[in-house]
Protein backbone atom coordinates (compact mmCIF):
# COMPACT_ATOMS: atom_id res chain seq x y z
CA UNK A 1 18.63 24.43 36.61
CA UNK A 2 19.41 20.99 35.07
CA UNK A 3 20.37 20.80 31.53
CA UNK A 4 19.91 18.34 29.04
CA UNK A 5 22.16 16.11 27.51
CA UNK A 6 21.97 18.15 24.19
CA UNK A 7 22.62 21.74 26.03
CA UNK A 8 25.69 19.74 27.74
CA UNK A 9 26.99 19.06 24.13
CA UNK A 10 26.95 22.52 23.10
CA UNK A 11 28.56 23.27 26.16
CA UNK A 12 31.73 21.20 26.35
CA UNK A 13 32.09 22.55 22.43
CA UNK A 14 32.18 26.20 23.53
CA UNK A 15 33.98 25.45 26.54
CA UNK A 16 37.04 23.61 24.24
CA UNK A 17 37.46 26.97 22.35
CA UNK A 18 35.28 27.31 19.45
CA UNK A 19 35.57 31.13 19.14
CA UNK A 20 32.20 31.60 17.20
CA UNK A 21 28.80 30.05 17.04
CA UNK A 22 28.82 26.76 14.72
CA UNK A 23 28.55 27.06 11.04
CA UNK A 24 26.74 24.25 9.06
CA UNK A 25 25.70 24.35 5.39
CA UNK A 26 23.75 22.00 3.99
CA UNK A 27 23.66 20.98 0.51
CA UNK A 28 20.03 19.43 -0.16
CA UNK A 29 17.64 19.01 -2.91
CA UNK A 30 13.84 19.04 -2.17
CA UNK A 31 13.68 20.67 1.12
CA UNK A 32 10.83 19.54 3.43
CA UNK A 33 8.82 19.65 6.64
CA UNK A 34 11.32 17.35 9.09
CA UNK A 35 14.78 18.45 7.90
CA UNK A 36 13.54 22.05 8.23
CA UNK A 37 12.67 21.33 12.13
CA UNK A 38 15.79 19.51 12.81
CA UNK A 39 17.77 23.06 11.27
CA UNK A 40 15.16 25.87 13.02
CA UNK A 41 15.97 23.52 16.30
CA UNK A 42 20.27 23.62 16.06
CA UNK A 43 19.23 27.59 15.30
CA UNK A 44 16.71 28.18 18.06
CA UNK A 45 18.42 25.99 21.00
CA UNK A 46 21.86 25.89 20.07
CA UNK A 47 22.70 28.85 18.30
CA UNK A 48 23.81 27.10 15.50
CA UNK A 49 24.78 29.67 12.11
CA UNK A 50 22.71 27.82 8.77
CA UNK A 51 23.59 27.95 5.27
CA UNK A 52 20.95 26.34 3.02
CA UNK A 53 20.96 25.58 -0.62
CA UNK A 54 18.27 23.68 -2.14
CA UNK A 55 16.42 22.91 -5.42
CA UNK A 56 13.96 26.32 -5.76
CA UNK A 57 9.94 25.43 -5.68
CA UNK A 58 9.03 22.38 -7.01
CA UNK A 59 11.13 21.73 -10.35
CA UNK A 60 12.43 18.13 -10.99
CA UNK A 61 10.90 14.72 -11.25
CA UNK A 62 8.87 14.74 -8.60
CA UNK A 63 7.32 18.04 -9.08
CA UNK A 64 4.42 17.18 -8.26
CA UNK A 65 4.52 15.14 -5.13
CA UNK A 66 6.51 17.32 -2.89
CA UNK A 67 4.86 20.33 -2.45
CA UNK A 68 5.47 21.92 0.75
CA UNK A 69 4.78 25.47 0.63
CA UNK A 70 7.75 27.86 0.71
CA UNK A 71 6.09 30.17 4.16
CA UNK A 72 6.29 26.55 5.94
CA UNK A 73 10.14 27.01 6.34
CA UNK A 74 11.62 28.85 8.97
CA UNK A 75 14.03 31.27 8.38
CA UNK A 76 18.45 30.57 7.78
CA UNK A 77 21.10 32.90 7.93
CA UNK A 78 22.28 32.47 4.29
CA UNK A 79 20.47 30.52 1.48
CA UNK A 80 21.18 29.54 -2.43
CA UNK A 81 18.34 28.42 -4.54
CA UNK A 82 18.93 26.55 -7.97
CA UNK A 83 16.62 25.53 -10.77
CA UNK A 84 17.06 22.34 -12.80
CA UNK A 85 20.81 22.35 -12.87
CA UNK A 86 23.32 23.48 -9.57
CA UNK A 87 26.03 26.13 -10.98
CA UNK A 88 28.56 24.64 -9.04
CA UNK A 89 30.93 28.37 -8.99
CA UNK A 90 28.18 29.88 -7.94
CA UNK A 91 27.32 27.38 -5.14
CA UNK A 92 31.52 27.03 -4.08
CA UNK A 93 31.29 31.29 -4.09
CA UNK A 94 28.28 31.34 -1.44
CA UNK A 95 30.25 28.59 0.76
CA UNK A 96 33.60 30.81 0.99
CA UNK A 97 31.69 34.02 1.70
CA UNK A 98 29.86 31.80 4.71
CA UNK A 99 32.75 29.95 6.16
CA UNK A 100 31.03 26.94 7.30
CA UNK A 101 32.95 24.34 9.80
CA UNK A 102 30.61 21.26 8.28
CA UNK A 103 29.47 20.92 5.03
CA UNK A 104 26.23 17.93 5.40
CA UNK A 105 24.89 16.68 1.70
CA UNK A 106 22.25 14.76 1.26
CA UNK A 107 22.44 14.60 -2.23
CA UNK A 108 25.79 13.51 -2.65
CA UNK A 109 24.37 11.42 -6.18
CA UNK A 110 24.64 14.53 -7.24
CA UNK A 111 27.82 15.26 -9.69
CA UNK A 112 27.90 18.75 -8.72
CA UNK A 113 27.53 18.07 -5.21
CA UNK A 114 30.90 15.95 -5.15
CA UNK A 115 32.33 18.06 -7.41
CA UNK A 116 32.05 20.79 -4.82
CA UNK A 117 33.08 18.15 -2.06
CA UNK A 118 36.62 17.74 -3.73
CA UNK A 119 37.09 21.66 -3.77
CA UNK A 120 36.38 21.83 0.13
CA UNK A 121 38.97 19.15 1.24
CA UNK A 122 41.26 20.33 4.11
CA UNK A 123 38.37 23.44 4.70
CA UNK A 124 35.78 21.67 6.31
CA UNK A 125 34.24 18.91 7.95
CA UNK A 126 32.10 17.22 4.96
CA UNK A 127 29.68 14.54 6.02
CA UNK A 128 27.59 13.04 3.61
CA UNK A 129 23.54 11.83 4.60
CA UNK A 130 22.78 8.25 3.87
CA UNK A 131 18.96 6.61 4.42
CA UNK A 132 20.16 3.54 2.18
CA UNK A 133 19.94 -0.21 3.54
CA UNK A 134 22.43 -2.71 2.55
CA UNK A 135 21.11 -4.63 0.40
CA UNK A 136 24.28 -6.85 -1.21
CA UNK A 137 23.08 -10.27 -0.41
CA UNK A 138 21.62 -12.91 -2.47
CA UNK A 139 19.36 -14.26 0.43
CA UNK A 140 17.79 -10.74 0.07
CA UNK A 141 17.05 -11.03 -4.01
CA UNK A 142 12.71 -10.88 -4.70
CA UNK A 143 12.88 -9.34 -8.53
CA UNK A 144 15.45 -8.21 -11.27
CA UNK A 145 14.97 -4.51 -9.71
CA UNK A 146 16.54 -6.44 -6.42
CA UNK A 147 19.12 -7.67 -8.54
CA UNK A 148 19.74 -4.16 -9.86
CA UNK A 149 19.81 -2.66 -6.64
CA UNK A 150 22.75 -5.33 -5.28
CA UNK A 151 24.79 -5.25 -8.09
CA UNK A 152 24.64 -1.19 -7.74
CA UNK A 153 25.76 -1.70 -3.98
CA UNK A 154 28.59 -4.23 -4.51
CA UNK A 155 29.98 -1.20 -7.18
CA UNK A 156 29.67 1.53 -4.70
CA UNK A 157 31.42 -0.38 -2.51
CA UNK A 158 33.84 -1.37 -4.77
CA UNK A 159 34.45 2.20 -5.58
CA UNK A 160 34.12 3.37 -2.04
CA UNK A 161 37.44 5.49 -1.87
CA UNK A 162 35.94 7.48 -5.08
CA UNK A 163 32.40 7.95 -3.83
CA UNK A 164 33.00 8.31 -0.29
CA UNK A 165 36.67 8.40 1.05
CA UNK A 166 38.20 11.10 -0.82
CA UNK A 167 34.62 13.11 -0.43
CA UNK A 168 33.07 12.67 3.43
CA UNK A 169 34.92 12.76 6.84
CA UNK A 170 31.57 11.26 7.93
CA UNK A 171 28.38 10.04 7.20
CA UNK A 172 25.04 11.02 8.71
CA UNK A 173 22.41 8.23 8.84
CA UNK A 174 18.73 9.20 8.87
CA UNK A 175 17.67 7.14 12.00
CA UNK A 176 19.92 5.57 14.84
CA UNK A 177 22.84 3.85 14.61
CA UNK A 178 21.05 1.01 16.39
CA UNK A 179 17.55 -0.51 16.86
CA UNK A 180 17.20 0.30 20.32
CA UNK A 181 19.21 3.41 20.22
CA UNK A 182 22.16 2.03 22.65
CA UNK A 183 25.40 0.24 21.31
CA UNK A 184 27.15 -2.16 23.02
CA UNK A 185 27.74 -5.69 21.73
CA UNK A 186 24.74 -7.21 22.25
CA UNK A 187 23.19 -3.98 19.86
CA UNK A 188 21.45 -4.98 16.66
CA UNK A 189 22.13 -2.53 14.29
CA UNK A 190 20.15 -0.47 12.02
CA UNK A 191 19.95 -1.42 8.26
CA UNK A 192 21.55 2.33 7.63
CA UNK A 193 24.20 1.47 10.12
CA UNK A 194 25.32 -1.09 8.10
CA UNK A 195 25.07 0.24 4.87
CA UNK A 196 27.28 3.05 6.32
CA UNK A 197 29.82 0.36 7.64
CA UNK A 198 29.87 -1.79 4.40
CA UNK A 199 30.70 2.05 2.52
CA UNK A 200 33.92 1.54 4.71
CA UNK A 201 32.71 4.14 7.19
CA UNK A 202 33.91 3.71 10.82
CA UNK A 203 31.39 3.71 13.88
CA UNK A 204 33.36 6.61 15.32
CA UNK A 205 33.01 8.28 12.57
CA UNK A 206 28.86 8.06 11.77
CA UNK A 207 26.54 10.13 13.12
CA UNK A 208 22.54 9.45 13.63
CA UNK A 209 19.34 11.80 13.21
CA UNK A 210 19.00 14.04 10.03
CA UNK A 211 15.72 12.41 9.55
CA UNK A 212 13.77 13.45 13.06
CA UNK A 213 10.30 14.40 13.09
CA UNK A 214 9.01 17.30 14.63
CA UNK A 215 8.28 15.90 17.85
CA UNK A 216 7.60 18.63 20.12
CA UNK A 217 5.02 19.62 17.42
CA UNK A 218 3.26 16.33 16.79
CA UNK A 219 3.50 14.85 19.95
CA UNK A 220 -0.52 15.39 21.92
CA UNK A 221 -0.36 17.92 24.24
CA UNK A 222 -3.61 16.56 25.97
CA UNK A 223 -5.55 13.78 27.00
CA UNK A 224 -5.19 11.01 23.81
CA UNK A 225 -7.97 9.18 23.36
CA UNK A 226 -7.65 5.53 22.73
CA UNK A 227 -7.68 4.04 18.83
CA UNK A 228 -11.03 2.76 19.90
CA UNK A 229 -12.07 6.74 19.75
CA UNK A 230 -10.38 7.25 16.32
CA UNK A 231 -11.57 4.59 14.02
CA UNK A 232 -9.56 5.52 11.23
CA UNK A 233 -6.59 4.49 8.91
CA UNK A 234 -3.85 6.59 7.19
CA UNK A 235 -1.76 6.96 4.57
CA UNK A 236 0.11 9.68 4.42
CA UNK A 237 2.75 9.32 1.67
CA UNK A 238 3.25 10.16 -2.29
CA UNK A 239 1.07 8.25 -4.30
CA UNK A 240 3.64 5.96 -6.44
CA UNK A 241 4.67 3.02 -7.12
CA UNK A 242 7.38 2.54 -4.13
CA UNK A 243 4.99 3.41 -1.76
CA UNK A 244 2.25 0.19 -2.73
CA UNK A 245 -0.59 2.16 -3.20
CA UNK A 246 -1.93 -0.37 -5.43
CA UNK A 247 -1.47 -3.20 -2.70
CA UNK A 248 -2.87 -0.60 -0.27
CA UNK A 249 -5.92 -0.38 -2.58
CA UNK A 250 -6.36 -4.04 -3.02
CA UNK A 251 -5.83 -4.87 0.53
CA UNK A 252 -8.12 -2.44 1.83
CA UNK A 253 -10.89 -3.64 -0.28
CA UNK A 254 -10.70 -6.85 0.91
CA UNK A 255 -10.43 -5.49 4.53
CA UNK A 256 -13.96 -3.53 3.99
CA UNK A 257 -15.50 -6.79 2.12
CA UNK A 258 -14.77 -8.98 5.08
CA UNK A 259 -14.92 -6.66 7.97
CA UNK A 260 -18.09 -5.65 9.86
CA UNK A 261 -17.77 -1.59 10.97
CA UNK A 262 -14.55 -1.48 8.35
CA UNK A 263 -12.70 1.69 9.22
CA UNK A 264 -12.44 4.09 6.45
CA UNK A 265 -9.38 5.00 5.08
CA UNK A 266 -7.89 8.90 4.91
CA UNK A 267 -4.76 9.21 2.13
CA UNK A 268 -2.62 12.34 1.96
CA UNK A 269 -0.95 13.22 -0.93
CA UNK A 270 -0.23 13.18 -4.23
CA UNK A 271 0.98 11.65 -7.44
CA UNK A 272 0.59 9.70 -10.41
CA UNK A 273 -1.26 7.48 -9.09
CA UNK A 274 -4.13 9.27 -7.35
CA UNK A 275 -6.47 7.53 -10.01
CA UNK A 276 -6.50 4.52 -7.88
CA UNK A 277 -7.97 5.88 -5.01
CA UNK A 278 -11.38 7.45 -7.01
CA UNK A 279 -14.50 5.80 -6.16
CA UNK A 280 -13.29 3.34 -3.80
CA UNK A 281 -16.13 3.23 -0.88
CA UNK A 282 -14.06 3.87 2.01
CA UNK A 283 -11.45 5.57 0.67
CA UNK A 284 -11.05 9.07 1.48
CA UNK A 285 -8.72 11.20 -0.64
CA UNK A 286 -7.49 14.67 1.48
CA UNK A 287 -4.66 15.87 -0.96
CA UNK A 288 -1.52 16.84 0.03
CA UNK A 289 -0.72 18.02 3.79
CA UNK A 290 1.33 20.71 4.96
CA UNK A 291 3.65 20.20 7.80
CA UNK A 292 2.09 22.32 9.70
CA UNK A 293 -1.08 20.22 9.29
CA UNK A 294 -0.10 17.20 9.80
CA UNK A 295 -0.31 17.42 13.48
CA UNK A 296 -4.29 17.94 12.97
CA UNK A 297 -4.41 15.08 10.47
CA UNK A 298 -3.09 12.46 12.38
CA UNK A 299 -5.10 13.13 15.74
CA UNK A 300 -8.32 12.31 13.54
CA UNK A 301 -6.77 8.62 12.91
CA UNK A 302 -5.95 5.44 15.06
CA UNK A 303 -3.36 3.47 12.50
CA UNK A 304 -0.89 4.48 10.27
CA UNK A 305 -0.46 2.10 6.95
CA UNK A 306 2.68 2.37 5.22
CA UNK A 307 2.67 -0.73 2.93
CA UNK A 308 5.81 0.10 0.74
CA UNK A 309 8.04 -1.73 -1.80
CA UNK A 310 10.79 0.65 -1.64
CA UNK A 311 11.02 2.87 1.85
CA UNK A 312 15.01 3.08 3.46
CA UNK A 313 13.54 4.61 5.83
CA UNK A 314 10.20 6.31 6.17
CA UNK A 315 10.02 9.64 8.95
CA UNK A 316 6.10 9.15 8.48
CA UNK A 317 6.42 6.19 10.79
CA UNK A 318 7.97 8.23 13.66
CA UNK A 319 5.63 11.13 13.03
CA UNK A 320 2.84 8.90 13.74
CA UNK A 321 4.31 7.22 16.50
CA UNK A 322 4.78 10.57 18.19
CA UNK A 323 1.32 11.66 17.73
CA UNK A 324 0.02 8.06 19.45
CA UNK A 325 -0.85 6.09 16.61
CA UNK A 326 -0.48 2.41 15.61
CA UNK A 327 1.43 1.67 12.48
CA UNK A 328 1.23 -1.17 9.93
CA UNK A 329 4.24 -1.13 7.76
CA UNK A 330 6.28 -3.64 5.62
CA UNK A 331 9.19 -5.44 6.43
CA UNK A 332 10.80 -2.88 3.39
CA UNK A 333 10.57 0.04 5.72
CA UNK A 334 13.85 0.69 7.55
CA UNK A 335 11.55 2.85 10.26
CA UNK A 336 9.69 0.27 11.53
CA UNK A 337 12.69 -1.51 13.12
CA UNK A 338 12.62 1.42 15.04
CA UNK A 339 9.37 2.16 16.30
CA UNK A 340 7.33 -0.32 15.50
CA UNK A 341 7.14 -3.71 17.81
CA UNK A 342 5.32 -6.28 16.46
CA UNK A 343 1.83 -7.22 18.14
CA UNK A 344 2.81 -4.26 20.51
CA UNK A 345 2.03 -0.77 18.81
CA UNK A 346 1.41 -2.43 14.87
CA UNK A 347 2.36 -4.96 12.61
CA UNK A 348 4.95 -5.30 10.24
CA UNK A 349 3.85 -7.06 7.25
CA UNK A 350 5.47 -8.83 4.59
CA UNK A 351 6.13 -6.69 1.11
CA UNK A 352 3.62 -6.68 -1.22
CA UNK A 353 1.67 -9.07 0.41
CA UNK A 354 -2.36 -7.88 -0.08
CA UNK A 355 -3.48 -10.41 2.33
CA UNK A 356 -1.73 -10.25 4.97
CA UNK A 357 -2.11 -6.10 4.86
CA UNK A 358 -5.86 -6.68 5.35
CA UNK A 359 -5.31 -9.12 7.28
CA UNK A 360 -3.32 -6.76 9.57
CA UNK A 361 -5.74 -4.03 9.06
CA UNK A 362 -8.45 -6.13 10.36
CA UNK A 363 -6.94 -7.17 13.37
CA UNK A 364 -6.17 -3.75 14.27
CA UNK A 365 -9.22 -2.60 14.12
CA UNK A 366 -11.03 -5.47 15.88
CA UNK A 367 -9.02 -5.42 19.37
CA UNK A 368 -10.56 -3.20 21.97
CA UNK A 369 -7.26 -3.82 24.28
CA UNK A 370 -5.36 -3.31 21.29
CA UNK A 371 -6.09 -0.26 20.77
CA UNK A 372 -6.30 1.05 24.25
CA UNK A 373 -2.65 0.54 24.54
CA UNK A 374 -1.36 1.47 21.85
CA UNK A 375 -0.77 5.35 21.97
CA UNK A 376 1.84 4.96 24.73
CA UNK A 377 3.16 2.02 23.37
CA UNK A 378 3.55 4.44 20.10
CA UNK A 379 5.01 7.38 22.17
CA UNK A 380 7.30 5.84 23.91
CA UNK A 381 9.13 4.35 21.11
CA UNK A 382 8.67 7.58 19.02
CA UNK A 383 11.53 9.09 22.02
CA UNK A 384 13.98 6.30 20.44
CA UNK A 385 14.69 9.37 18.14
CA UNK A 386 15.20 13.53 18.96
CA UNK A 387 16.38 16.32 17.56
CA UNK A 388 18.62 15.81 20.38
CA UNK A 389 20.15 12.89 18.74
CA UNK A 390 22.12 15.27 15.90
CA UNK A 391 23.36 17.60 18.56
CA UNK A 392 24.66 14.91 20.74
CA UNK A 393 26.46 13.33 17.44
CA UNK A 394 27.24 15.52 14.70
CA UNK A 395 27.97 18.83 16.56
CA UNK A 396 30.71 16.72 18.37
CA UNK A 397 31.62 15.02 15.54
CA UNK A 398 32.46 18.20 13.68
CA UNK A 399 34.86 20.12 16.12
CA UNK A 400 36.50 16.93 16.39
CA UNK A 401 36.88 16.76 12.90
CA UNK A 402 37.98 20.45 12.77
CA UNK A 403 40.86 20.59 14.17
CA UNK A 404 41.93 17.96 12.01
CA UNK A 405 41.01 19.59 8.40
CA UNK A 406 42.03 23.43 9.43
């Protein structure tokens, strides 16, 4: 039988002499629907041994926007749950009683989090998530938050060795380490990848895909009928400020004022500002979605809209992809460099642009060969990115790394 690349990976690992199944803790904060595919996959496929720890139900600032219920999770093999505050002995006690080979952190802001990191130099591999874009150039500037955000960047570069160097053997982007998945030097790279690069990271040492969807889940598993069939938009998302929901609002009125058969609209979520959606003719408001009914949410829709100010990255993109939808997105969302090819399987508008969202919106919906190609346009590009992808890199990446720290 012919194994894939992935199984290969494990393979050559046990084969060089790792005398026990893989041991990766992560160190997280709001656990949710992707990440906890991405971990039940290294434990179901690869026999990978998981330590979680993770902010317990949904305490914090955005209490009320992620709310994925706790039975959604699969199971780990150890687990610490905090409340407001992480008790850092606590947390270091859990990791020496598990052993772990990597230590991944997503939420290395955290104090506590790098606090730990220094204690668990020279005992394992520690590899630190990062979804930001690079932002530190003028040319880029729109708004003092811009401003705020470059000046930020140039510091944590500046400070690099104290934030990264003397923390992380590695980074661990969300997406790929290039647009079309391939390197090489004719490769454009992803806006993580050089983020990761300007925080003095080396390419050997980065590693792609902590932010996968579910794709064996989402993906159809029969006929899909054309966009034509599913006349309607989505927005699946929290309902705040980064994600444009008032330019979503705005635009979409104008789309329904000066469209004949205007689509409705389906949102999923929730926030502070679900106000904005009440009464809107068109506008249908489903609350918050489980993962595990997303996949039954987006077969009811033709077009994903994602019109956000502030969006490194955005797995929602992929997730629709996979399920063979169209996706309008802004130019701020680091996913739609990804999967999304202009004119091909969606539009990438500019940011905070109202127009040309409805503009977008309208076109979409107007096309009858549009939308007839675009679910395999979508799933094809959706495979740019697989669970796959953090075997192939990280698993690799930490043996390597092993032998080195032990």
């Amino acid at each position: 039988m012919q194994k894939d690349a992935a199984t290969e990976t494990t393979d050559r690992i046990g084969h060089a002499g790792l005398c026990r199944p893989l041991r990766l803790a992560f160190l997280w904060a709001y656990w949710t629907g992707y990440i906890d595919a991405t971990v039940q996959y290294l434990r179901s496929e690869h026999h990978v041994v998981v330590f979680r720890a993770r902010q317990q139900g949904h305490l914090g600032s955005l209490n009320d926007q992620y709310r994925f219920a706790e039975e959604s999770f699969g199971p780990v093999d150890a687990e610490l749950t905090y409340g407001a505050e992480i008790d850092v002995d606590a947390l270091d006690r859990a990791l020496r009683e598990f052993e772990p080979d990597g230590i991944i952190v997503l939420s290395w802001r955290r104090g506590a989090y790098r606090h730990l990191m220094k204690r668990w130099a020279g005992r394992a591999v520690r590899i630190a998530c990062l979804d930001s874009q690079w932002r530190g150039h003028i040319r880029t500037l729109g708004s003092s938050s811009d401003f705020s955000l470059l000046l930020k960047q140039w510091g944590g570069r500046a400070l690099r060795q104290h934030f990264f160097h003397s923390l992380f053997e590695g980074a661990l982007l969300c997406g790929p380490k290039y647009v079309d998945g391939q390197g090489g030097p004719a490769a454009r790279r992803t806006r993580q990848m050089n983020f990761a690069l300007k925080m003095g990271f080396r390419p050997d040492d980065i590693c792609e895909g902590f932010a996968v969807c579910d794709w064996h889940q989402l993906a159809p598993r029969w006929h899909l009928s054309s966009g034509h069939e599913r006349r309607k938009f989505l927005f699946v998302g929290r309902y705040a400020p980064v994600k444009g929901v008032s330019i979503l609002v705005e635009a979409y009125r104008l789309y329904a004022r000066d469209t004949p058969e205007a689509w409705p609209l389906v949102v999923a979520g929730d926030g502070p500002l679900k106000h904005l959606f009440f009464g809107v003719p068109g506008i249908q408001d489903i609350g918050f979605v489980q993962a595990n009914q997303l996949q039954g949410v987006l077969a009811q829709a033709a077009c994903l809209v994602l019109p956000s100010i502030l969006e490194p990255w955005g797995v929602v993109i992929q997730e629709a992809t996979a399920a063979g939808l169209g996706v309008i997105c802004s130019d701020e969302c680091g996913a739609g460099d990804v999967f999304v090819q202009h004119d091909v399987n969606g539009f990438i508008v500019p940011t905070g642009k109202v127009d040309a969202l409805a503009g977008a919106m309208r076109t979409f919906s107007q096309s009858k060969e549009f939308l007839e190609r675009v679910p395999n346009a979508s799933i094809e590009m959706s495979k740019r990115l697989l669970p796959s992808s953090f075997v192939q890199t990280v698993i690799p990446f930490v043996q390597a790394k092993r032998q080195l720290v032990s």
